[in-house]
Protein backbone atom coordinates (compact mmCIF):
# COMPACT_ATOMS: atom_id res chain seq x y z
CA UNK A 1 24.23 29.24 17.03
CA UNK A 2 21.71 32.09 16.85
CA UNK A 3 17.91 30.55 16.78
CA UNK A 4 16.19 31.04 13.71
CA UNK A 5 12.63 32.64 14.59
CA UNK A 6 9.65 33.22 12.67
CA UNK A 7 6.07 34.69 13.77
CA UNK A 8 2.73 32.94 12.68
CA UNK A 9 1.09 35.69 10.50
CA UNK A 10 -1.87 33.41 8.93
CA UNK A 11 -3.65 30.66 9.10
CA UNK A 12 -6.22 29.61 6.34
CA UNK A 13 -7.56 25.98 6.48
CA UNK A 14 -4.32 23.92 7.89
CA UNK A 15 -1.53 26.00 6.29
CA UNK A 16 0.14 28.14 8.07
CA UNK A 17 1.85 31.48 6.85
CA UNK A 18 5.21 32.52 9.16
CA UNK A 19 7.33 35.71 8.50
CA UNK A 20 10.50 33.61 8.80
CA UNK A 21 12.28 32.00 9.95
CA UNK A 22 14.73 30.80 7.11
CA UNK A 23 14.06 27.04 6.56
CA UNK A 24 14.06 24.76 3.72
CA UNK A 25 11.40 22.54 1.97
CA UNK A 26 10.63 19.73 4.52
CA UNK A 27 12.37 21.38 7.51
CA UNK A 28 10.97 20.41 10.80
CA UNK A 29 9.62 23.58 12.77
CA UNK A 30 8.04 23.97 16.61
CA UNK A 31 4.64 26.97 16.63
CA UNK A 32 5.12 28.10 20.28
CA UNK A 33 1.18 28.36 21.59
CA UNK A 34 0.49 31.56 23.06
CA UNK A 35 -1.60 29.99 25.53
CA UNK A 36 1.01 28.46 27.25
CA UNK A 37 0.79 24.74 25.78
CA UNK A 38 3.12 22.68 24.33
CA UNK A 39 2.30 23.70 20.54
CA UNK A 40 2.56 21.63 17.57
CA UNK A 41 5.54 20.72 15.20
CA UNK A 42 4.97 21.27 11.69
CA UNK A 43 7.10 20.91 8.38
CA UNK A 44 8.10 23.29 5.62
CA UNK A 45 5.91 22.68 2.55
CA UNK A 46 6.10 26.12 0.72
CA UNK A 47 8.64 29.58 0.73
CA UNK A 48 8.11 33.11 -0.68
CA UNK A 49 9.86 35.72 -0.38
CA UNK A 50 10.49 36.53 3.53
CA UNK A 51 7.51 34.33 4.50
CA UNK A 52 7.23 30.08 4.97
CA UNK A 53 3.95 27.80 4.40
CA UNK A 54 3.73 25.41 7.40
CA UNK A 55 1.66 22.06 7.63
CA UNK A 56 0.99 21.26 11.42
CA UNK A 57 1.85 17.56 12.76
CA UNK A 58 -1.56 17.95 14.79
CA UNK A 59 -4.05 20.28 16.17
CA UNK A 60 -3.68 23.73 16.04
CA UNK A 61 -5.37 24.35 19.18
CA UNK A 62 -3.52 27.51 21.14
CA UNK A 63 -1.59 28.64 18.15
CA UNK A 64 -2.65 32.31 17.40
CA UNK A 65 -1.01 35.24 15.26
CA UNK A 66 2.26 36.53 16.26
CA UNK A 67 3.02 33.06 17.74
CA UNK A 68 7.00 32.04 17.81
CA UNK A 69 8.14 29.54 14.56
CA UNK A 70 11.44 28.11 15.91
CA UNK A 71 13.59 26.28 13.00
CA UNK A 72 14.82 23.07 14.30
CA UNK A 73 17.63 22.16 11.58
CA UNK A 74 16.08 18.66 11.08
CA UNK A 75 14.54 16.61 8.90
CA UNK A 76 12.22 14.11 9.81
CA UNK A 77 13.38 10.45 10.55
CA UNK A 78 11.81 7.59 12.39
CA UNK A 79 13.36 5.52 15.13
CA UNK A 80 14.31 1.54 13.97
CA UNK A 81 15.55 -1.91 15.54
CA UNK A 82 14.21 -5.10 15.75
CA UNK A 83 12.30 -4.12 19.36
CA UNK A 84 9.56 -2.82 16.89
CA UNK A 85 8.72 -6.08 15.62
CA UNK A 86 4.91 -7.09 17.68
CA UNK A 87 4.40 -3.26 18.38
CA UNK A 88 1.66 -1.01 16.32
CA UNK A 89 3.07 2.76 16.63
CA UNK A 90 2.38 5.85 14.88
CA UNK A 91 3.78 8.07 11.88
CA UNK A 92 6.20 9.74 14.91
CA UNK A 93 7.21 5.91 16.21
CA UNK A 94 5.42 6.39 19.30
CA UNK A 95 3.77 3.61 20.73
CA UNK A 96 -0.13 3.04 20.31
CA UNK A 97 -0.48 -0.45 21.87
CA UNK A 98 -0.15 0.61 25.07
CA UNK A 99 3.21 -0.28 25.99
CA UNK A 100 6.65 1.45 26.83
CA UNK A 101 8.28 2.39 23.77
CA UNK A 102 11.94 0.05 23.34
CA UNK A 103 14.77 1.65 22.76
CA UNK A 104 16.37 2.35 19.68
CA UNK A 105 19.52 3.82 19.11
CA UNK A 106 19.45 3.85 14.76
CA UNK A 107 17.27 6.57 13.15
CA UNK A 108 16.79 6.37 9.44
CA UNK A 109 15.41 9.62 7.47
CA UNK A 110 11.89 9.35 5.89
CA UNK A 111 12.85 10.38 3.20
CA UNK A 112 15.67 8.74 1.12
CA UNK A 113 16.77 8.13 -2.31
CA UNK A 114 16.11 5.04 -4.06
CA UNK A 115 18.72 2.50 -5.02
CA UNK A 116 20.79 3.02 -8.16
CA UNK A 117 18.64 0.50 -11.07
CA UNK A 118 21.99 -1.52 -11.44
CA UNK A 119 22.88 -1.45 -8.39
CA UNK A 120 19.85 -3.77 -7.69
CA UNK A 121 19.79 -7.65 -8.19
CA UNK A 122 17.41 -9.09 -10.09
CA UNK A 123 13.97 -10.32 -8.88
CA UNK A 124 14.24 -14.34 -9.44
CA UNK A 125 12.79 -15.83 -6.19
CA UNK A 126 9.09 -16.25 -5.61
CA UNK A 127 6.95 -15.11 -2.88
CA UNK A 128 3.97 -17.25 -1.72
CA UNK A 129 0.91 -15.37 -0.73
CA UNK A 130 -0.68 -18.35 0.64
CA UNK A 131 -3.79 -17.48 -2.23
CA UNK A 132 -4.07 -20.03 -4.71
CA UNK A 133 -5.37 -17.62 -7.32
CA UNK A 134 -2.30 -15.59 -6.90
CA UNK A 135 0.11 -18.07 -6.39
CA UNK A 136 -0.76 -19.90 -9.35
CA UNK A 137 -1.91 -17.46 -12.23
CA UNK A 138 0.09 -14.09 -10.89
CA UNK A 139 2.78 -15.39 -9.28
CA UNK A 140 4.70 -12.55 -7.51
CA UNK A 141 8.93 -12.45 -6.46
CA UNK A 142 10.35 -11.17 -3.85
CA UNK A 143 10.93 -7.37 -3.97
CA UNK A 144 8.16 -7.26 -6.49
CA UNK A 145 5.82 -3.93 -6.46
CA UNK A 146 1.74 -4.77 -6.71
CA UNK A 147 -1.00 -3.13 -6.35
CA UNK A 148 -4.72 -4.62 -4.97
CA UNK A 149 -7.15 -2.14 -7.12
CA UNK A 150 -11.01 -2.52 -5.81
CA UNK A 151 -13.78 -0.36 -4.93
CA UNK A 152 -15.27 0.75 -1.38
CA UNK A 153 -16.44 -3.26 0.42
CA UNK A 154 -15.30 -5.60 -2.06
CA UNK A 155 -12.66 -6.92 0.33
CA UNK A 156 -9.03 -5.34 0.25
CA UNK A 157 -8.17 -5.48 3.78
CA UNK A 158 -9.38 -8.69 4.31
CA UNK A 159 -7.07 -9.89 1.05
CA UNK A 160 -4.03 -7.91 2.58
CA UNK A 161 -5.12 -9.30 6.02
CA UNK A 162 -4.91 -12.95 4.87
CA UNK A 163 -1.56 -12.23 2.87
CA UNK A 164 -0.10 -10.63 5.70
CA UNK A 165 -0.27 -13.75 8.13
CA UNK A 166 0.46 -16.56 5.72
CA UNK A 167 3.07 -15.07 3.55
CA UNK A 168 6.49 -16.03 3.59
CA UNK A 169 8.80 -13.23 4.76
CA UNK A 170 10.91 -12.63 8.07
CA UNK A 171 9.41 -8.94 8.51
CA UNK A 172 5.79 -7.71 7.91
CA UNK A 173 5.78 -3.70 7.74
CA UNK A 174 2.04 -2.42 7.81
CA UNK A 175 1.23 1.09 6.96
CA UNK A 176 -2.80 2.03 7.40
CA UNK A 177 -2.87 5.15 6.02
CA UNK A 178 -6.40 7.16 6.66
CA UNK A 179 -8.06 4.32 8.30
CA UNK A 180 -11.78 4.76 10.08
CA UNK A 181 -10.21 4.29 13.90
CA UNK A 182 -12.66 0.90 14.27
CA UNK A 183 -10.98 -0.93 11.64
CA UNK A 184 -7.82 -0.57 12.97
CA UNK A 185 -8.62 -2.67 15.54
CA UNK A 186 -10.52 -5.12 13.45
CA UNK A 187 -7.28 -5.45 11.41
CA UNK A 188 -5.06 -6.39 14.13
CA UNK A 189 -7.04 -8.25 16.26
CA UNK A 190 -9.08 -10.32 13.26
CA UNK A 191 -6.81 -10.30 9.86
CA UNK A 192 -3.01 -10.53 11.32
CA UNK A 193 -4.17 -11.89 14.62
CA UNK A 194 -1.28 -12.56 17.23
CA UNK A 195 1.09 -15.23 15.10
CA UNK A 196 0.64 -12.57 12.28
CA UNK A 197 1.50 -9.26 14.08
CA UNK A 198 4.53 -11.05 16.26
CA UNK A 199 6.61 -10.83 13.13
CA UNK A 200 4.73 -7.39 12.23
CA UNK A 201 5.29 -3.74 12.82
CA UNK A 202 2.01 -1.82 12.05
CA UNK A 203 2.30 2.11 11.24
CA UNK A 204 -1.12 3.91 11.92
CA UNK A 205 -2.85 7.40 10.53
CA UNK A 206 -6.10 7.57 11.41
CA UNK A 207 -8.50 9.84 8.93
CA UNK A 208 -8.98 12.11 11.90
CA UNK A 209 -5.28 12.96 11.82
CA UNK A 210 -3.45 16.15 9.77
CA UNK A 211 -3.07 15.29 6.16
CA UNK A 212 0.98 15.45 6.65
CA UNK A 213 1.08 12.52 9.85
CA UNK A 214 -0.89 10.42 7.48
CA UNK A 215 1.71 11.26 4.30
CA UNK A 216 4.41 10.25 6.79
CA UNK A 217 3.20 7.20 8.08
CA UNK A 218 3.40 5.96 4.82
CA UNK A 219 7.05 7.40 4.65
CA UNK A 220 7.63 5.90 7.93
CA UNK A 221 6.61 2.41 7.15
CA UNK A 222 8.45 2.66 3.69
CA UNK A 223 11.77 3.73 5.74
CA UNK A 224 11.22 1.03 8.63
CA UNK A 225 11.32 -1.78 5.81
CA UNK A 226 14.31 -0.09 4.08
CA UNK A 227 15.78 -0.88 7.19
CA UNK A 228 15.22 -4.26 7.83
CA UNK A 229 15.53 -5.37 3.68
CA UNK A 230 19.16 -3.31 4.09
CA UNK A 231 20.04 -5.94 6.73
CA UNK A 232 19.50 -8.55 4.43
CA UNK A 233 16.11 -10.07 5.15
CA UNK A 234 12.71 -10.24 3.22
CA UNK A 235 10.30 -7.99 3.97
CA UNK A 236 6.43 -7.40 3.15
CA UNK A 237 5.42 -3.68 3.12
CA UNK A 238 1.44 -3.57 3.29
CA UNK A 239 0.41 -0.12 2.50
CA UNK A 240 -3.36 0.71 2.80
CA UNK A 241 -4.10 2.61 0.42
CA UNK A 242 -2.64 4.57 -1.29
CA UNK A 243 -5.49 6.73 -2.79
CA UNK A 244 -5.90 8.25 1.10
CA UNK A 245 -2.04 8.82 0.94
CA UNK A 246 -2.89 11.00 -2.80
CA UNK A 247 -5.34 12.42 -0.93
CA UNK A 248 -3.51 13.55 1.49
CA UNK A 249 -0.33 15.09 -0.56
CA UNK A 250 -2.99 16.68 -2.32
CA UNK A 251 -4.40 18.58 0.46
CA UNK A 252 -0.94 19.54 1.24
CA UNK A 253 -0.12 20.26 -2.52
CA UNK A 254 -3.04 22.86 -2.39
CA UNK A 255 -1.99 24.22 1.05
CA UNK A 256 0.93 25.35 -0.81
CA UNK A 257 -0.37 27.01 -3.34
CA UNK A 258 -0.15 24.25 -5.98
CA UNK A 259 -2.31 24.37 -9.17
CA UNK A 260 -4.86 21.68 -9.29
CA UNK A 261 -4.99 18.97 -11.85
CA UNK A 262 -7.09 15.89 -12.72
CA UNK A 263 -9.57 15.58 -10.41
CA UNK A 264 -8.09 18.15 -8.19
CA UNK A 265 -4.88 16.40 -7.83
CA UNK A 266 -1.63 18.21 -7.78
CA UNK A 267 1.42 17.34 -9.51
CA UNK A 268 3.35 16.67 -6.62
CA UNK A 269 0.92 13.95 -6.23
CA UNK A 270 2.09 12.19 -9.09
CA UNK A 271 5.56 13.50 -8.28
CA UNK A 272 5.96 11.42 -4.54
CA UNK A 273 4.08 8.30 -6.24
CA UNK A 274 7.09 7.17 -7.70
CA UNK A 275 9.26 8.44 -5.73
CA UNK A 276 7.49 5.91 -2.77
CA UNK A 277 7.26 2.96 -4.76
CA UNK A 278 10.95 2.81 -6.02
CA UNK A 279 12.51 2.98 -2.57
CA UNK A 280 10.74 -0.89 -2.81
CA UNK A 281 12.42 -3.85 -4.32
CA UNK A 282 15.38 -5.75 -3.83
CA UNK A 283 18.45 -4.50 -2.19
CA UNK A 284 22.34 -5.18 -2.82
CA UNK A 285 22.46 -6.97 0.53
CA UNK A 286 20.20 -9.70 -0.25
CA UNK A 287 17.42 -8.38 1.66
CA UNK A 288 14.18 -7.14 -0.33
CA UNK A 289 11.02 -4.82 0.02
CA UNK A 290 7.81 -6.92 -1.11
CA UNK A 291 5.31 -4.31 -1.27
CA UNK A 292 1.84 -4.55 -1.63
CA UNK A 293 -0.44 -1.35 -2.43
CA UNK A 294 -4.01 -1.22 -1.99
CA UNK A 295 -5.97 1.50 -4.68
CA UNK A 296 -9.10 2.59 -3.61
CA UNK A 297 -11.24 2.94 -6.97
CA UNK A 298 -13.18 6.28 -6.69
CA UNK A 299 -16.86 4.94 -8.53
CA UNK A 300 -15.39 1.75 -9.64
CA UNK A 301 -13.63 3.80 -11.86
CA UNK A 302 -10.47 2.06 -12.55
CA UNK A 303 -9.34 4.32 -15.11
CA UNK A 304 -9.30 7.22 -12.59
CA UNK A 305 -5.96 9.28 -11.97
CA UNK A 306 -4.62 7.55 -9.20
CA UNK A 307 -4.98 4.02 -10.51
CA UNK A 308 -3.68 5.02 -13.67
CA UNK A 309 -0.60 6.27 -12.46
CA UNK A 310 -0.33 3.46 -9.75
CA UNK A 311 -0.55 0.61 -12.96
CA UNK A 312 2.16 2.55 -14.89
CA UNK A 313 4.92 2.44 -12.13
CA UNK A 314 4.01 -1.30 -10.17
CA UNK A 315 5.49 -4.40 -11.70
CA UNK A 316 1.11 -5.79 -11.60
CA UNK A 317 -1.89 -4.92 -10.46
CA UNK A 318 -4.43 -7.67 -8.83
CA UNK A 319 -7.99 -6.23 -9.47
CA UNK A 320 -10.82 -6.94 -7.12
CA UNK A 321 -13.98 -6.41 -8.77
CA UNK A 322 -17.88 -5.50 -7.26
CA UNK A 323 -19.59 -8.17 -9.78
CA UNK A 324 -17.54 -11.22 -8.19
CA UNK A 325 -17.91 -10.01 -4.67
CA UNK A 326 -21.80 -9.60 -5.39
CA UNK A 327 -21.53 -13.45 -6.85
CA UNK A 328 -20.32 -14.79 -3.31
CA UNK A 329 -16.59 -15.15 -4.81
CA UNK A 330 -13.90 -14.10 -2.27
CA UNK A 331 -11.27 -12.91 -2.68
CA UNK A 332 -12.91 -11.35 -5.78
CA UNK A 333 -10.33 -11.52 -7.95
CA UNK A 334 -11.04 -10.45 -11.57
CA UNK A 335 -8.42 -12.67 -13.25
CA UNK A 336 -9.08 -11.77 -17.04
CA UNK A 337 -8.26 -8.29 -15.80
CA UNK A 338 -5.24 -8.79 -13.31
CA UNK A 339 -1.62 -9.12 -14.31
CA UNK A 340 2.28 -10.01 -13.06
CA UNK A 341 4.21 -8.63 -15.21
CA UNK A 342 6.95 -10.92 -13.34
CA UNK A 343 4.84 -14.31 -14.16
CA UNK A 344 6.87 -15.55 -16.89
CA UNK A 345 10.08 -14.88 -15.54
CA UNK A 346 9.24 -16.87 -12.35
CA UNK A 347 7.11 -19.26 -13.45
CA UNK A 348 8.68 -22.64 -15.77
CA UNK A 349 7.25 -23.76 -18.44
CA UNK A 350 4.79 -26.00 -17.54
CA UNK A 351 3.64 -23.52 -15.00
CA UNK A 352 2.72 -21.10 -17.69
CA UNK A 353 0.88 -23.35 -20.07
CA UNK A 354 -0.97 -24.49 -17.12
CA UNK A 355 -1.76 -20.86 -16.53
CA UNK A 356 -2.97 -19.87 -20.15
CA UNK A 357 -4.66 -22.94 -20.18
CA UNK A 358 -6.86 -21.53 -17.54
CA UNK A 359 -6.89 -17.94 -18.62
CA UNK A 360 -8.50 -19.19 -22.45
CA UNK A 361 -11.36 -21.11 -20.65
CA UNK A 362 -12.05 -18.16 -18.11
CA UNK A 363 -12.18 -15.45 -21.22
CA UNK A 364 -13.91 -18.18 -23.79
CA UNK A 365 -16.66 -17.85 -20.52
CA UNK A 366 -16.41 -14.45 -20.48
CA UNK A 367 -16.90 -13.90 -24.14
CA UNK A 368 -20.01 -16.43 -23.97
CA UNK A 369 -21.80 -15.49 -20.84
CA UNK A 370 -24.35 -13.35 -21.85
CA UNK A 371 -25.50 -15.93 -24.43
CA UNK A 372 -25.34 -18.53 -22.31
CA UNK A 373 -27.70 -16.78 -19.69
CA UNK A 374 -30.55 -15.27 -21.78
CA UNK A 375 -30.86 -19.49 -23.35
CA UNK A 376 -29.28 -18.37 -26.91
CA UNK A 377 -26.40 -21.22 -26.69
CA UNK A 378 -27.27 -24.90 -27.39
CA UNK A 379 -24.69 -27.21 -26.09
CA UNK A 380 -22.82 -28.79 -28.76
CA UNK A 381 -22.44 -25.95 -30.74
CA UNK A 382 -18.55 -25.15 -29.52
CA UNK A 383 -16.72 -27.83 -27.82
CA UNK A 384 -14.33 -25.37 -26.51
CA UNK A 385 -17.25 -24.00 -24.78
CA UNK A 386 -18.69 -26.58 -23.75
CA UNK A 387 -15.71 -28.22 -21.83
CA UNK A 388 -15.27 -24.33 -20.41
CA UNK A 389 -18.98 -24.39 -18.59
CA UNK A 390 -17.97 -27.85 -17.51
CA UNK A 391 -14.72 -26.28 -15.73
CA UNK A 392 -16.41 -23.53 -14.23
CA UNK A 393 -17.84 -25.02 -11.39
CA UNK A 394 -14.49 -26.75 -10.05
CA UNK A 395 -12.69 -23.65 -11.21
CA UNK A 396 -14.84 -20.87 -9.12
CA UNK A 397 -14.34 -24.03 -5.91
CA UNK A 398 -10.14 -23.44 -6.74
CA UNK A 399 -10.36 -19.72 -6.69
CA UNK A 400 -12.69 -19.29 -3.78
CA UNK A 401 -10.74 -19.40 -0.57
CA UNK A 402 -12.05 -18.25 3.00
CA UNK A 403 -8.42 -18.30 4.20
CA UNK A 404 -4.75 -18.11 3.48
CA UNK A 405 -1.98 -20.09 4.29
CA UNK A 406 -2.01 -22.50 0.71
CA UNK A 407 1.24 -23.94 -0.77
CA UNK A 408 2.04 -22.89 -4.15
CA UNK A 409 2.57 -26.37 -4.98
CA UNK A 410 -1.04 -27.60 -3.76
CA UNK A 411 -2.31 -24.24 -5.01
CA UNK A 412 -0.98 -25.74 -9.01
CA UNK A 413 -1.84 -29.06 -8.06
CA UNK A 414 -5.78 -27.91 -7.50
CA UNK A 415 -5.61 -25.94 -10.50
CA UNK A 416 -4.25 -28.66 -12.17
CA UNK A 417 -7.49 -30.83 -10.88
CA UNK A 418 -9.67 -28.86 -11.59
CA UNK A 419 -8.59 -28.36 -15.19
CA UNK A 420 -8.70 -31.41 -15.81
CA UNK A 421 -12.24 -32.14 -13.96
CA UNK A 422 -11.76 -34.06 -11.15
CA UNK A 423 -13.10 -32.40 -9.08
CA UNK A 424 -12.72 -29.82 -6.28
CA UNK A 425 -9.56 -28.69 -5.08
């Protein structure tokens, strides 16, 4: 078959501009360097007439005008088995811990489509987080879609960190997506620890790396748990965050020549949002995809583009909020603001009235606490009230937790407790 050549004829920020060769949207490519290196590999993100727009895989050191664009006839896929589980690779499946990397025969494609809506079974088992607060008041199913919402610091990673090694599922997938290098580390070694990450298979992107590695190591870790929930087991997908992932589609989006949008987003921003989040959920085999976004708030701005798209497509959002975390509460969970939209389907009767039960005294605070802080409220003036401030203590005790790992039963039971005031959980 005759090679299909190009020649690099611009380069302006991290697109690149070939004459040729003929390739199609999301087309792996090889730049030759004309300084004799190995030169980068780079994917299709925009055509014109007679001329492709490139986004490099990594640095463009050695590529110059008039270098060689070869079209490889692929698109991208990731390498899969069961040898990954314990190993933390990145967005290409190469191994970052240090070892040999296993081998695996099966490649899946990064890019897939999702499931057919009826084809998929409906979501009636629950998943325990091992966090009483979510167990009991947001209870979430297996192949359920949730985002964690929360601004810069208020403790998402340690949340998905505690989640992560206490939840009950045979596969952890863990994408960190634009991650400061350090806390990469931290996460392994501190918040999945060894039991944790022997059942894990962590997916890295560092913020250092090209904005298209980091959009697919999120497609990577996305496929990877396809993989295992189409061989009938239950899998956790921990993506962190997805804000640096629509960040990084939007650099690529304006590499391209998109037009920019809210906030300088592009609308293929909002395009792969979806797209990502509905290859989750349960699959015809019996397996399932459990996944777990993190939203970085821009300003504690929850109304901001990405959040509001993220809370129109996820079956619940738990929101972390500054004004708990500043309080001492952890995990910061703003429950009058936080929702399953999967809660009464899983949850039986009792479970629910238990629930709202809590819920009325928590906004009846709410509604009250300004009053009852500046000295205008006199006890005995609303019973309701009353009992509520009575409740608070042993209710902030239940939702505090400094690790995971809780029954769902004991997490009810202490809710139940401390409802009822006797005492702490």
């Amino acid at each position: 078959m005759h090679p299909r050549l190009g020649w690099v004829r611009r380069l302006q920020g991290l697109a690149i501009e070939a004459e040729g060769p003929e390739a199609e949207v999301g087309e792996l490519c090889h730049i030759a360097a004309r300084t004799g290196g190995s030169g980068v590999m780079a994917e299709v993100v925009g055509l014109r007439a007679g001329h492709v727009t490139l986004m490099p895989f990594g640095s463009l050191e050695g590529i110059a005008a008039g270098a060689e664009v070869h079209a490889l006839g692929q698109r991208s896929t990731i390498a899969a088995g069961n040898a990954l589980l314990g190993r933390v690779i990145d967005a290409f499946g190469q191994p970052l811990d240090g070892h040999p990397l296993p081998a695996l025969p099966e490649h899946c494609p990064l890019r897939y489509p999702a499931p057919s809506p009826l084809a998929r079974p409906r979501i009636t088992r629950v998943l325990e987080s091992g966090i009483r607060a979510i167990d009991a008041l947001l209870t979430l199913g297996q192949g359920q879609r949730v985002g964690i919402f929360a601004g810069s610091g208020v403790g998402k990673s340690t949340l998905l960190g505690m989640i992560a090694r206490h939840v009950w599922a045979d596969v952890n997938v863990v994408a960190l997506v634009g991650e400061r290098g350090r806390e990469v580390r931290e996460f392994i070694d501190k918040q999945l620890g060894a039991a944790g990450l022997a059942r894990s298979v962590v997916v890295v992107a560092t913020a250092d790396q090209p904005a298209l590695a980091r959009v697919r190591a999120a497609h990577a870790a996305v496929a990877l748990a396809g993989w295992f929930a189409q061989r009938g087991q239950q899998v956790v997908l921990t993506l962190d965050s997805m804000t640096r992932l629509a960040m990084a589609r939007r650099e690529i989006g304006l590499a391209a020549g998109e037009p920019a949008t809210a906030r300088g987003y592009t609308p293929s921003v909002f395009a792969e949002l979806p797209q990502l989040c509905e290859r989750c959920g349960t699959h015809p085999s019996g397996g399932s995809v459990t996944a777990l976004f993190t939203v970085l708030v821009e300003g504690d701005d929850f109304n901001e583009p990405v959040s509001d798209c993220m809370r129109a497509i996820l079956d619940g959002h738990v929101v972390l909020t500054r004004e708990l975390a500043q309080q001492g509460l952890y995990p910061a969970i703003d429950l009058l603001r936080s929702v399953s939209r999967l809660f009464p389907d899983l949850a039986d009767a009792a479970e629910r009235a238990l629930a709202a039960s809590a819920v009325q005294r928590l906004a009846l605070l709410e509604r009250h606490r300004q009053m009852v802080e500046i000295g205008a409220y006199q006890r005995g003036g609303n019973p309701a009230l009353d009992e509520a401030l009575e409740r608070e203590p042993g209710l902030r005790a239940w939702q505090q937790q400094a690790e995971g790992g809780v029954p769902r039963a004991e997490a009810l039971s202490g809710l139940r407790a401390a409802l009822a005031g006797k005492g702490k959980p």
